[in-house]
C-alpha atoms as a PDB file:
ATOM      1  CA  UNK A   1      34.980 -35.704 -38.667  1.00  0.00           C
ATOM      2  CA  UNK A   2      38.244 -34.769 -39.638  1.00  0.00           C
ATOM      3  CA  UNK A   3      40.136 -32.330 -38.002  1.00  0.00           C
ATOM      4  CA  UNK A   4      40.075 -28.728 -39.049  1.00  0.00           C
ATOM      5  CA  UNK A   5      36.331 -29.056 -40.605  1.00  0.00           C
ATOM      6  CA  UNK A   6      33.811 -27.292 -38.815  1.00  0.00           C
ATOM      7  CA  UNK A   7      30.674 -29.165 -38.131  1.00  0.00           C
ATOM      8  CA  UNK A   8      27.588 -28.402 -39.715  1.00  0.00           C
ATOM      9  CA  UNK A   9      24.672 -28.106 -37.515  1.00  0.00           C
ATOM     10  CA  UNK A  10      20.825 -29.384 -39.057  1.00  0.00           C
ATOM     11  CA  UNK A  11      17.215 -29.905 -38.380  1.00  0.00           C
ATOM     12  CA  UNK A  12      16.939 -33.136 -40.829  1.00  0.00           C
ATOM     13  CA  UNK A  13      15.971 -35.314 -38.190  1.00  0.00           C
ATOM     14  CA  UNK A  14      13.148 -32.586 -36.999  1.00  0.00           C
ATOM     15  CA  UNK A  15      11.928 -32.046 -40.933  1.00  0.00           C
ATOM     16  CA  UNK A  16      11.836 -36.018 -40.862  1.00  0.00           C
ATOM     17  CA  UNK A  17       9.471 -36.778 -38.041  1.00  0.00           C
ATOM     18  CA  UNK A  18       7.392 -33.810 -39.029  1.00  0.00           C
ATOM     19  CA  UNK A  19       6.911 -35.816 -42.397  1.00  0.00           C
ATOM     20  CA  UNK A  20       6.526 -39.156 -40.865  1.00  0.00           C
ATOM     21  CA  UNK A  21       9.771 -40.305 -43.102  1.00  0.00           C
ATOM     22  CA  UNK A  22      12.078 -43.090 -41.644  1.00  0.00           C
ATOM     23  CA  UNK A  23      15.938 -42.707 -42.325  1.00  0.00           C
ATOM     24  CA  UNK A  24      15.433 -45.355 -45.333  1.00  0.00           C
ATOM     25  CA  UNK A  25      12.498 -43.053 -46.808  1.00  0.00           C
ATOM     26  CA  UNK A  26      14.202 -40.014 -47.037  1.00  0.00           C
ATOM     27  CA  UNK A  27      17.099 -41.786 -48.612  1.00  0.00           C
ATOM     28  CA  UNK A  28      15.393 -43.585 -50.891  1.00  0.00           C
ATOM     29  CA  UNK A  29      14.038 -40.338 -52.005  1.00  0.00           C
ATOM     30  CA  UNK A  30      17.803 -39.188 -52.337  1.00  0.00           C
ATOM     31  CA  UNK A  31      19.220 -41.634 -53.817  1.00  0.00           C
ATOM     32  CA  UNK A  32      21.693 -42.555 -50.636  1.00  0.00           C
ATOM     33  CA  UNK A  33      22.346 -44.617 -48.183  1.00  0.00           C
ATOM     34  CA  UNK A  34      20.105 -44.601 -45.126  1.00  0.00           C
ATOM     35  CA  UNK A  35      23.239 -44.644 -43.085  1.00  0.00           C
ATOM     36  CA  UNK A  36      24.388 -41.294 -44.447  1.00  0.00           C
ATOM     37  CA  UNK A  37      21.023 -39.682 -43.286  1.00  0.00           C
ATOM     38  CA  UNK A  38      22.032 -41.283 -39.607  1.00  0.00           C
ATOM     39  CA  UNK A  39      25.474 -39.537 -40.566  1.00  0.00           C
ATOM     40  CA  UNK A  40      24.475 -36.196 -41.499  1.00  0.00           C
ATOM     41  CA  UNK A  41      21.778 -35.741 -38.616  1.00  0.00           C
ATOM     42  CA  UNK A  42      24.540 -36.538 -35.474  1.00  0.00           C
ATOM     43  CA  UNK A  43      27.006 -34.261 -37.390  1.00  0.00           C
ATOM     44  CA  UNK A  44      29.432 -37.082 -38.179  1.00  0.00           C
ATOM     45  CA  UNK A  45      29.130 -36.349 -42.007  1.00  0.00           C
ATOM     46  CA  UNK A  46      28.586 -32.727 -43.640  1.00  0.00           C
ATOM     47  CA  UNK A  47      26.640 -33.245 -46.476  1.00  0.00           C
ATOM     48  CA  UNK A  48      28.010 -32.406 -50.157  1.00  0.00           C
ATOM     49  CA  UNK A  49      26.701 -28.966 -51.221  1.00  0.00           C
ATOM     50  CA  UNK A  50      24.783 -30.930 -53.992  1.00  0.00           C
ATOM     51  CA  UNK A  51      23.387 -33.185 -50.853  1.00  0.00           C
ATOM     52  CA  UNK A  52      22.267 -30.417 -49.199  1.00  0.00           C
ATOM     53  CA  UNK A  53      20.456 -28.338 -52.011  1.00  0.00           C
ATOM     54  CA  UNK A  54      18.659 -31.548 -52.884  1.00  0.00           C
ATOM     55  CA  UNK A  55      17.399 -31.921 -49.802  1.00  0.00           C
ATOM     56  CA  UNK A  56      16.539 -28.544 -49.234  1.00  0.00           C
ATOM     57  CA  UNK A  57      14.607 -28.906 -52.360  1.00  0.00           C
ATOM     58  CA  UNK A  58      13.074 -31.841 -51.403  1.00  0.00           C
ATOM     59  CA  UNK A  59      11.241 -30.125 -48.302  1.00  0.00           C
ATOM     60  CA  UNK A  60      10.734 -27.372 -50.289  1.00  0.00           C
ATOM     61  CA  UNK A  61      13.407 -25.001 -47.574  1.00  0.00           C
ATOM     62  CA  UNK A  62      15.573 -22.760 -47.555  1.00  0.00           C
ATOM     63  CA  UNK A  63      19.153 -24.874 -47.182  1.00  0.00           C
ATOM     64  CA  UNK A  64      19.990 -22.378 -44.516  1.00  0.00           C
ATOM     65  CA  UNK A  65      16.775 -23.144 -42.372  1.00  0.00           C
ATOM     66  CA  UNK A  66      18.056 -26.711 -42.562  1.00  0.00           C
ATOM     67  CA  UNK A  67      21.323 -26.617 -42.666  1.00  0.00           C
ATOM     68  CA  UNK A  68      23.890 -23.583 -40.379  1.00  0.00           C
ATOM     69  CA  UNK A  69      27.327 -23.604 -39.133  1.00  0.00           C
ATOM     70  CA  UNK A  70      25.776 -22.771 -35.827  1.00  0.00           C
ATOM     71  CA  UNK A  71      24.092 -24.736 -33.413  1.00  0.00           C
ATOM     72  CA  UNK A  72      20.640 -24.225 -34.292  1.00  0.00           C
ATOM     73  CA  UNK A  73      17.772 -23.135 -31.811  1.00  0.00           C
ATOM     74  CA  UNK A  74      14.590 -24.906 -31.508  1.00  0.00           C
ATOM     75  CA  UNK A  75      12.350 -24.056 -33.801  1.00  0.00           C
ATOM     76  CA  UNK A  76       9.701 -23.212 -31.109  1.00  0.00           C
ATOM     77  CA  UNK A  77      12.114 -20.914 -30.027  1.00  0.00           C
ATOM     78  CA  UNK A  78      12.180 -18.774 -33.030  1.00  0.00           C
ATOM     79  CA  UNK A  79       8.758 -19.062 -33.649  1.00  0.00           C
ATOM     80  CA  UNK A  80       7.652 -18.198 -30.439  1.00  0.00           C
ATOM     81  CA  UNK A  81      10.320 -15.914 -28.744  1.00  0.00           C
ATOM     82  CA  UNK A  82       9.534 -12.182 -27.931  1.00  0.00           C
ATOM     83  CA  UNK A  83      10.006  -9.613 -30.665  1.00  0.00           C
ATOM     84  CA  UNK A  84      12.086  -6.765 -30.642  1.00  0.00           C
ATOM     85  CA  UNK A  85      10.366  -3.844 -28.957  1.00  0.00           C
ATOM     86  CA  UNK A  86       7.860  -1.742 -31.766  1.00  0.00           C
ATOM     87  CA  UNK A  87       7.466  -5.001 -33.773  1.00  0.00           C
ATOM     88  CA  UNK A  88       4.669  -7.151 -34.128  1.00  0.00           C
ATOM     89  CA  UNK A  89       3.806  -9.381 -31.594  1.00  0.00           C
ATOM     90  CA  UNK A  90       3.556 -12.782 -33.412  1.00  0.00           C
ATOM     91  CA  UNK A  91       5.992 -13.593 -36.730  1.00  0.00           C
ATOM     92  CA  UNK A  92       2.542 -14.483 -38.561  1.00  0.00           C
ATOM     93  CA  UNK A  93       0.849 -11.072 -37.265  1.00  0.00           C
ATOM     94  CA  UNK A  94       3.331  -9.117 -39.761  1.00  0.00           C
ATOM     95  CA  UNK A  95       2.266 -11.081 -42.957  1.00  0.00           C
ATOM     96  CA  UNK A  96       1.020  -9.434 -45.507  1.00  0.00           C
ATOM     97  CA  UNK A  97      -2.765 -10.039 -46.573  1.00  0.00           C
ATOM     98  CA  UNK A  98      -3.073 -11.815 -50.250  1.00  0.00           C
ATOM     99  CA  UNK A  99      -5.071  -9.477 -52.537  1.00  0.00           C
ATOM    100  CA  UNK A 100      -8.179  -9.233 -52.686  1.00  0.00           C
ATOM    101  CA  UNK A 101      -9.421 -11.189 -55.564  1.00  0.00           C
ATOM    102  CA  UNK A 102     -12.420  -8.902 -56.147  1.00  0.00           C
END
């Protein structure tokens, strides 16, 4: 990466596996070469802004809960750290209830 660029930091390869898509899958589906997938997930190659709103839009993300200009923590991490004192206990346990059809 050149210098003077700061690197930007993303859970492709994670979003991949959980999807069962090989490099060549996913950038078939984008219209790019596998390599760049390779690329992008070592942080050798920042993706375009184009690049990266396709494939948020592809897993159907958020670009930044794929993509950050921070190291990213793991997932599990976020998902099952402890919340801030007089919150709920789980992230799920705050969700609000769909309405009741009835």
């Amino acid at each position: 990466m050149p210098d003077g660029h700061r690197p930007v930091h993303n859970r492709l390869a994670v979003l991949r596996a959980e999807r069962g898509l090989s490099r060549k899958q996913l950038a078939d589906k984008l219209g790019i070469n596998y390599q760049t997938i390779g690329y992008i997930e070592r942080g050798d190659y920042n993706p375009s802004l184009e690049l990266a709103l396709t494939i948020a839009e592809l897993f159907r993300l958020p670009v930044d809960a794929i993509f950050s200009l921070r190291p990213m923590t793991p997932l599990s991490e976020e998902i099952f750290r402890e919340p801030p004192a007089g919150t709920a206990s789980h992230p799920l346990a705050a969700a609000p209830r769909p309405p009741d059809p009835g």
